[in-house]
N, C-alpha and C. Protein backbone atom coordinates (compact mmCIF):
# COMPACT_ATOMS: atom_id res chain seq x y z
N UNK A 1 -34.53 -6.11 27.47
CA UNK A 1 -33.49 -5.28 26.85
C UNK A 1 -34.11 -4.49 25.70
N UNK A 2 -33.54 -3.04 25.23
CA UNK A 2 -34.73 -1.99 24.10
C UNK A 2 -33.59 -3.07 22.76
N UNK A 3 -34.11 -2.57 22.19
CA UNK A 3 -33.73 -2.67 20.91
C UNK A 3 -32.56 -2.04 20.19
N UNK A 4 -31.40 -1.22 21.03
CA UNK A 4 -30.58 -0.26 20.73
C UNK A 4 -29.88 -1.04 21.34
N UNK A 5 -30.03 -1.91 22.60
CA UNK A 5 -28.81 -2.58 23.36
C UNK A 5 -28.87 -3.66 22.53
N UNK A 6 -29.67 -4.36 22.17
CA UNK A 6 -29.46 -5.59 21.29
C UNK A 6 -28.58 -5.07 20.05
N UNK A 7 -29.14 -4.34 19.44
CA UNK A 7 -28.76 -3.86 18.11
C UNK A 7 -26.94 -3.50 18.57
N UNK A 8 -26.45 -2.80 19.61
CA UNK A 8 -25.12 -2.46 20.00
C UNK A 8 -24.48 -3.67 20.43
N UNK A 9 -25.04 -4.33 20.79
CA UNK A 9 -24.61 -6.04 21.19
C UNK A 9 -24.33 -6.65 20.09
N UNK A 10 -25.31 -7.01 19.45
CA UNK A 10 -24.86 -7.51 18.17
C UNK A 10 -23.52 -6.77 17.27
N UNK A 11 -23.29 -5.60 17.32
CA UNK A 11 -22.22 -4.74 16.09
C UNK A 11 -20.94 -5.98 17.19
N UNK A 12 -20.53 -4.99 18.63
CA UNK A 12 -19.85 -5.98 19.52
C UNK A 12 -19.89 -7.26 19.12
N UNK A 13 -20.49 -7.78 19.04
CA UNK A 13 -19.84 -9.41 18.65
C UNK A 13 -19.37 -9.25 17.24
N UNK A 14 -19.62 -8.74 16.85
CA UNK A 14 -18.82 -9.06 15.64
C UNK A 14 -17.39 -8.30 15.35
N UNK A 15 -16.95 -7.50 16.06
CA UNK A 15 -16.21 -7.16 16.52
C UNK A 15 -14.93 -7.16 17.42
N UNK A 16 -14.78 -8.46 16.95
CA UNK A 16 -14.11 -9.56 17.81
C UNK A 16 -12.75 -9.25 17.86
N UNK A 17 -11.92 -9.40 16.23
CA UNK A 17 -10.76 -9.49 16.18
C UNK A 17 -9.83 -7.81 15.85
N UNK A 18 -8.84 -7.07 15.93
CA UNK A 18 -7.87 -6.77 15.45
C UNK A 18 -9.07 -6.60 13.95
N UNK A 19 -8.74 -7.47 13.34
CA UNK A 19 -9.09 -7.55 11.99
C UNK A 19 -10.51 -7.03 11.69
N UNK A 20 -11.27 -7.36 12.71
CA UNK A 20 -12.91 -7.00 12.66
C UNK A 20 -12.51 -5.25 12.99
N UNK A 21 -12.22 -5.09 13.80
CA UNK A 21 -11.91 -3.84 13.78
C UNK A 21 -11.51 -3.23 13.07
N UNK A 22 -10.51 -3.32 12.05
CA UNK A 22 -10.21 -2.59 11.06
C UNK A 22 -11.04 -2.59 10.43
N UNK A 23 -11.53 -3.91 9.45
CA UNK A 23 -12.68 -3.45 8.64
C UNK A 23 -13.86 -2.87 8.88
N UNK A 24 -14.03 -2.71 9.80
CA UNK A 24 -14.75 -1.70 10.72
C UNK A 24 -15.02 -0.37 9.92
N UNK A 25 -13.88 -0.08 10.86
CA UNK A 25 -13.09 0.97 10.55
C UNK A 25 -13.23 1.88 9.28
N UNK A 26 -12.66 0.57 8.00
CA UNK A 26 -12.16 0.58 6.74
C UNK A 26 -13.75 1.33 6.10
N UNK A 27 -14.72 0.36 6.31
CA UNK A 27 -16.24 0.37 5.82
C UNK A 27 -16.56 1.83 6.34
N UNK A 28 -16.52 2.40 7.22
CA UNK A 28 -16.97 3.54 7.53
C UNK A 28 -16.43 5.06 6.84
N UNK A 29 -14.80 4.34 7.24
CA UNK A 29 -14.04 5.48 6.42
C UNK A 29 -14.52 5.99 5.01
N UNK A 30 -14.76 4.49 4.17
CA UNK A 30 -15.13 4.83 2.82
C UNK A 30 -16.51 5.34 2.65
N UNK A 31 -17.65 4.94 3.74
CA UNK A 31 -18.93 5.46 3.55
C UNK A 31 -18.92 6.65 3.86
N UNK A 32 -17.77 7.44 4.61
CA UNK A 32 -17.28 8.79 5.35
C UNK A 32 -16.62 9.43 3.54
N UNK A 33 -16.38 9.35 2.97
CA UNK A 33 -15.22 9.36 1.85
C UNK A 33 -16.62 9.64 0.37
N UNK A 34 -17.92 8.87 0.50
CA UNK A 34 -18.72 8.98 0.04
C UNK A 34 -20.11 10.25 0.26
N UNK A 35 -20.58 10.08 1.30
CA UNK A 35 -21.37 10.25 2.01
C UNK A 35 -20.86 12.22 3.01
N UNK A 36 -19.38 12.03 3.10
CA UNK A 36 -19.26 13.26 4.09
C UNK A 36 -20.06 13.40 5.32
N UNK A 37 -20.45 12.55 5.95
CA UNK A 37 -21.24 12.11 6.68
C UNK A 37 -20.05 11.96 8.04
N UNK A 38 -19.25 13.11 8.86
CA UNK A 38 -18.18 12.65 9.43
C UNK A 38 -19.19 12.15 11.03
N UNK A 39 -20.05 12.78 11.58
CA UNK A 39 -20.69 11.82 12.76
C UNK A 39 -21.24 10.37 12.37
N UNK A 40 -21.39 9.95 11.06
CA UNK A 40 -21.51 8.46 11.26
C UNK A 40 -20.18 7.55 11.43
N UNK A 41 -19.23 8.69 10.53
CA UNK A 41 -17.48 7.58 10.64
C UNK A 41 -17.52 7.35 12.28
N UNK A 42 -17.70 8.18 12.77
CA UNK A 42 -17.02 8.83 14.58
C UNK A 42 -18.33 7.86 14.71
N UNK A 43 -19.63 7.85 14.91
CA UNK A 43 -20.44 6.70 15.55
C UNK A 43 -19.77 5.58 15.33
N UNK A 44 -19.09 4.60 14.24
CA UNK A 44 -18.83 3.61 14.19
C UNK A 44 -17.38 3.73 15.17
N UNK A 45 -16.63 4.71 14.72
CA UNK A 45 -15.25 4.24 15.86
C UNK A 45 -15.82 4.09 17.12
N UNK A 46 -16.77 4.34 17.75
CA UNK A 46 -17.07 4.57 18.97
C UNK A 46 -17.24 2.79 19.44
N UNK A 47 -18.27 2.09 18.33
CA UNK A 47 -18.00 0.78 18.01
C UNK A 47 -16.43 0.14 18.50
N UNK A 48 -15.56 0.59 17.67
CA UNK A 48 -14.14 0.28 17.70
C UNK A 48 -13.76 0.78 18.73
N UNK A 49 -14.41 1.92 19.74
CA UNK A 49 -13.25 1.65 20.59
C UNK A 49 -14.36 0.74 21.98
N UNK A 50 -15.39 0.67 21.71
CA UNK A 50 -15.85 -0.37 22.64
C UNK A 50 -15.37 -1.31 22.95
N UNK A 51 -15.15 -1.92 21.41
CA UNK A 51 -14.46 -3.01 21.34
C UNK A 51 -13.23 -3.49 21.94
N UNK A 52 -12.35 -2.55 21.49
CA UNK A 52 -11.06 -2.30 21.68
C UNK A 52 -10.74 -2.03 23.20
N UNK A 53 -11.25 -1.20 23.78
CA UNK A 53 -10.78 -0.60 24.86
C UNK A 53 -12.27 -0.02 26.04
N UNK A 54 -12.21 1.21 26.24
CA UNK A 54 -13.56 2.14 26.70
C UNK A 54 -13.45 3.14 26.45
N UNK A 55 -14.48 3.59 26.79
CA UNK A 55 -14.80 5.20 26.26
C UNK A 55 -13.57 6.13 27.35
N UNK A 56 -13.34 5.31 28.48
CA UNK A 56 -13.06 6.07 29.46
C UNK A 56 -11.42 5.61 29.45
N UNK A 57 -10.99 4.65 28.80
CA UNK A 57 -9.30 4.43 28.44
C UNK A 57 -9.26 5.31 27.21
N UNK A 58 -10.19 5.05 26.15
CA UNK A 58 -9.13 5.72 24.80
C UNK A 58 -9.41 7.71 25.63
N UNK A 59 -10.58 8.14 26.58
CA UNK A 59 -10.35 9.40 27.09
C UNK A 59 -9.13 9.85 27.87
N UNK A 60 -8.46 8.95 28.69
CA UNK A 60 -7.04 8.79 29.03
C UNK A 60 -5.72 8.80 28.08
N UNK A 61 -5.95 8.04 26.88
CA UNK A 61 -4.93 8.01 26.26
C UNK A 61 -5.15 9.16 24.74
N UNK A 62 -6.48 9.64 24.69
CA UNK A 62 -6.04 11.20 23.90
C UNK A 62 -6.30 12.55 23.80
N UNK A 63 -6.52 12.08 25.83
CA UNK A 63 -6.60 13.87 26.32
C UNK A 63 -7.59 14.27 26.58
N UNK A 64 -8.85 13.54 25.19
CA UNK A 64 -10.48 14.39 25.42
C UNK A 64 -11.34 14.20 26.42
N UNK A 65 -11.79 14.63 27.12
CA UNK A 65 -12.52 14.44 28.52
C UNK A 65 -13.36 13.58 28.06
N UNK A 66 -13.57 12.32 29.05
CA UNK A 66 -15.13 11.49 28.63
C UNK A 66 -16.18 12.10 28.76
N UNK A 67 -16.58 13.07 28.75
CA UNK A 67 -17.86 13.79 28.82
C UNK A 67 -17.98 14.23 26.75
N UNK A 68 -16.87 14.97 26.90
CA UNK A 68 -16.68 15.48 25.67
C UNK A 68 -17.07 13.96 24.62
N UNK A 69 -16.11 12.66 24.81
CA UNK A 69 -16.20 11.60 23.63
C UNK A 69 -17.80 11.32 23.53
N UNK A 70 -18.22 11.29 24.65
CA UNK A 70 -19.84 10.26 24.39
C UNK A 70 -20.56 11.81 24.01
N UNK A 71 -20.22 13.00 24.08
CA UNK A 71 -21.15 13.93 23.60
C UNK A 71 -20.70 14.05 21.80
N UNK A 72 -19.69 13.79 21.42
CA UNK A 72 -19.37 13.82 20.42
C UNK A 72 -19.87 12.02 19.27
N UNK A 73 -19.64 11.50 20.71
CA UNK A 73 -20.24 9.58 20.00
C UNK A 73 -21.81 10.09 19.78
N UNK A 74 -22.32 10.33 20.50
CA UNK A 74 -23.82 10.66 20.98
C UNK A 74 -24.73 11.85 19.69
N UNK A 75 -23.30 12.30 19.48
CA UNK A 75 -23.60 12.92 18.11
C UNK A 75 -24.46 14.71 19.00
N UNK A 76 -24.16 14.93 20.19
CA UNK A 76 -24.62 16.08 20.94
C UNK A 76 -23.28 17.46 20.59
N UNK A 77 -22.11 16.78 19.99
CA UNK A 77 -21.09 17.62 19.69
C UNK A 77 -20.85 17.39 18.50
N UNK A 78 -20.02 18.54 17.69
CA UNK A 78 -20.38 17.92 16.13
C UNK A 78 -18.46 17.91 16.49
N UNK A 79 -18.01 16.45 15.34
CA UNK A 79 -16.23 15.91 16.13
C UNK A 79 -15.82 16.88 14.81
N UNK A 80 -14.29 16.60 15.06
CA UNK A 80 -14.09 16.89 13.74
C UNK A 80 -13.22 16.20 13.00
N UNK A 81 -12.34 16.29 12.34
CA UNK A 81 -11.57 15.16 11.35
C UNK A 81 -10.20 14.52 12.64
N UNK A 82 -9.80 15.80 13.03
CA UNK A 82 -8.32 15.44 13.50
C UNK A 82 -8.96 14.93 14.99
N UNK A 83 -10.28 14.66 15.52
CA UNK A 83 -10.67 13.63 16.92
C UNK A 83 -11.00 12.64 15.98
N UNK A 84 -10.81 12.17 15.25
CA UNK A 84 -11.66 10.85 14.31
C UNK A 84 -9.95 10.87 14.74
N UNK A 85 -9.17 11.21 14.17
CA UNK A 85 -7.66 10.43 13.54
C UNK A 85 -7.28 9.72 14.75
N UNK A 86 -7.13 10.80 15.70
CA UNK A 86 -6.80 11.00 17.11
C UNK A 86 -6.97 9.15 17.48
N UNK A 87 -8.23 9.16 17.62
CA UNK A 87 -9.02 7.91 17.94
C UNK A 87 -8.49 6.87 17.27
N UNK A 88 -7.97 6.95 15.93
CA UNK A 88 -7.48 6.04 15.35
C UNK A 88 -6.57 5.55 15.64
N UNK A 89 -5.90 6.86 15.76
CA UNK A 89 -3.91 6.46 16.48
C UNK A 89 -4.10 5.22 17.54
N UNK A 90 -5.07 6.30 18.60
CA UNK A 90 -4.70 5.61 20.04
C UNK A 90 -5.24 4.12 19.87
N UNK A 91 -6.23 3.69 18.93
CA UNK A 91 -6.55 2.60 18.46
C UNK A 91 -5.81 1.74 18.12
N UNK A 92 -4.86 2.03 17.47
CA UNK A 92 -3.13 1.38 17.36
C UNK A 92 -3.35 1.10 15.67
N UNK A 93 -4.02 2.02 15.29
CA UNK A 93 -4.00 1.98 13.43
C UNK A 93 -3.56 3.44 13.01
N UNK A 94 -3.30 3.23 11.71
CA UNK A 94 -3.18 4.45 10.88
C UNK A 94 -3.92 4.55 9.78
N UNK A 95 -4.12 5.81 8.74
CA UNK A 95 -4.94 5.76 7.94
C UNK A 95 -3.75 6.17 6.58
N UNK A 96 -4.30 5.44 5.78
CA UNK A 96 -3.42 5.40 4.54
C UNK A 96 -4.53 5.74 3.57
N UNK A 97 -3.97 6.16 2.04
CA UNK A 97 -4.47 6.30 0.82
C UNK A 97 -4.05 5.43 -0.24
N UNK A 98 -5.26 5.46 -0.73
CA UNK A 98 -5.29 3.74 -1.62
C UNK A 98 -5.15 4.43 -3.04
């Protein structure tokens, strides 16, 4: 196995609960909030929706063609704020201000 499947294996397990997922989530948002860095927030949801679901259900449930998500996970499309949210929704979270 390379070192990218281990390394993606490992995030996945830890990624277990509802709860792992959010803080997930949470950690990225704020390094997104710091950083402006919006393809690393969108790399980690991609995490969350592994977890959660597939690339090819959350593409069913918000329209964007799976070609389009993994070119945008893949970081080959640059996303933009309202496909980050998008992803969130169908994730079954919302984003609030603290």
């Amino acid at each position: 196995m390379n070192k990218s499947g281990s390394f993606n294996e490992y995030i996945l397990e830890d990624l277990k609960t509802d709860k792992d997922i959010k803080e997930w989530i949470n950690i990225g948002f704020e390094e997104f909030l710091q950083d402006n860095d919006l393809n690393a927030f969108v790399k980690s949801l991609e995490y969350a929706v592994r977890a959660k679901d597939s690339i090819s259900g959350m593409a069913k449930k918000t329209g964007i063609s799976r070609s389009n998500l993994y070119a945008i996970f893949n970081g080959q499309q640059k996303p933009q704020l309202a496909t980050a949210l998008k992803i969130i929704k169908e994730l079954g979270y919302t984003v609030q201000v603290a």
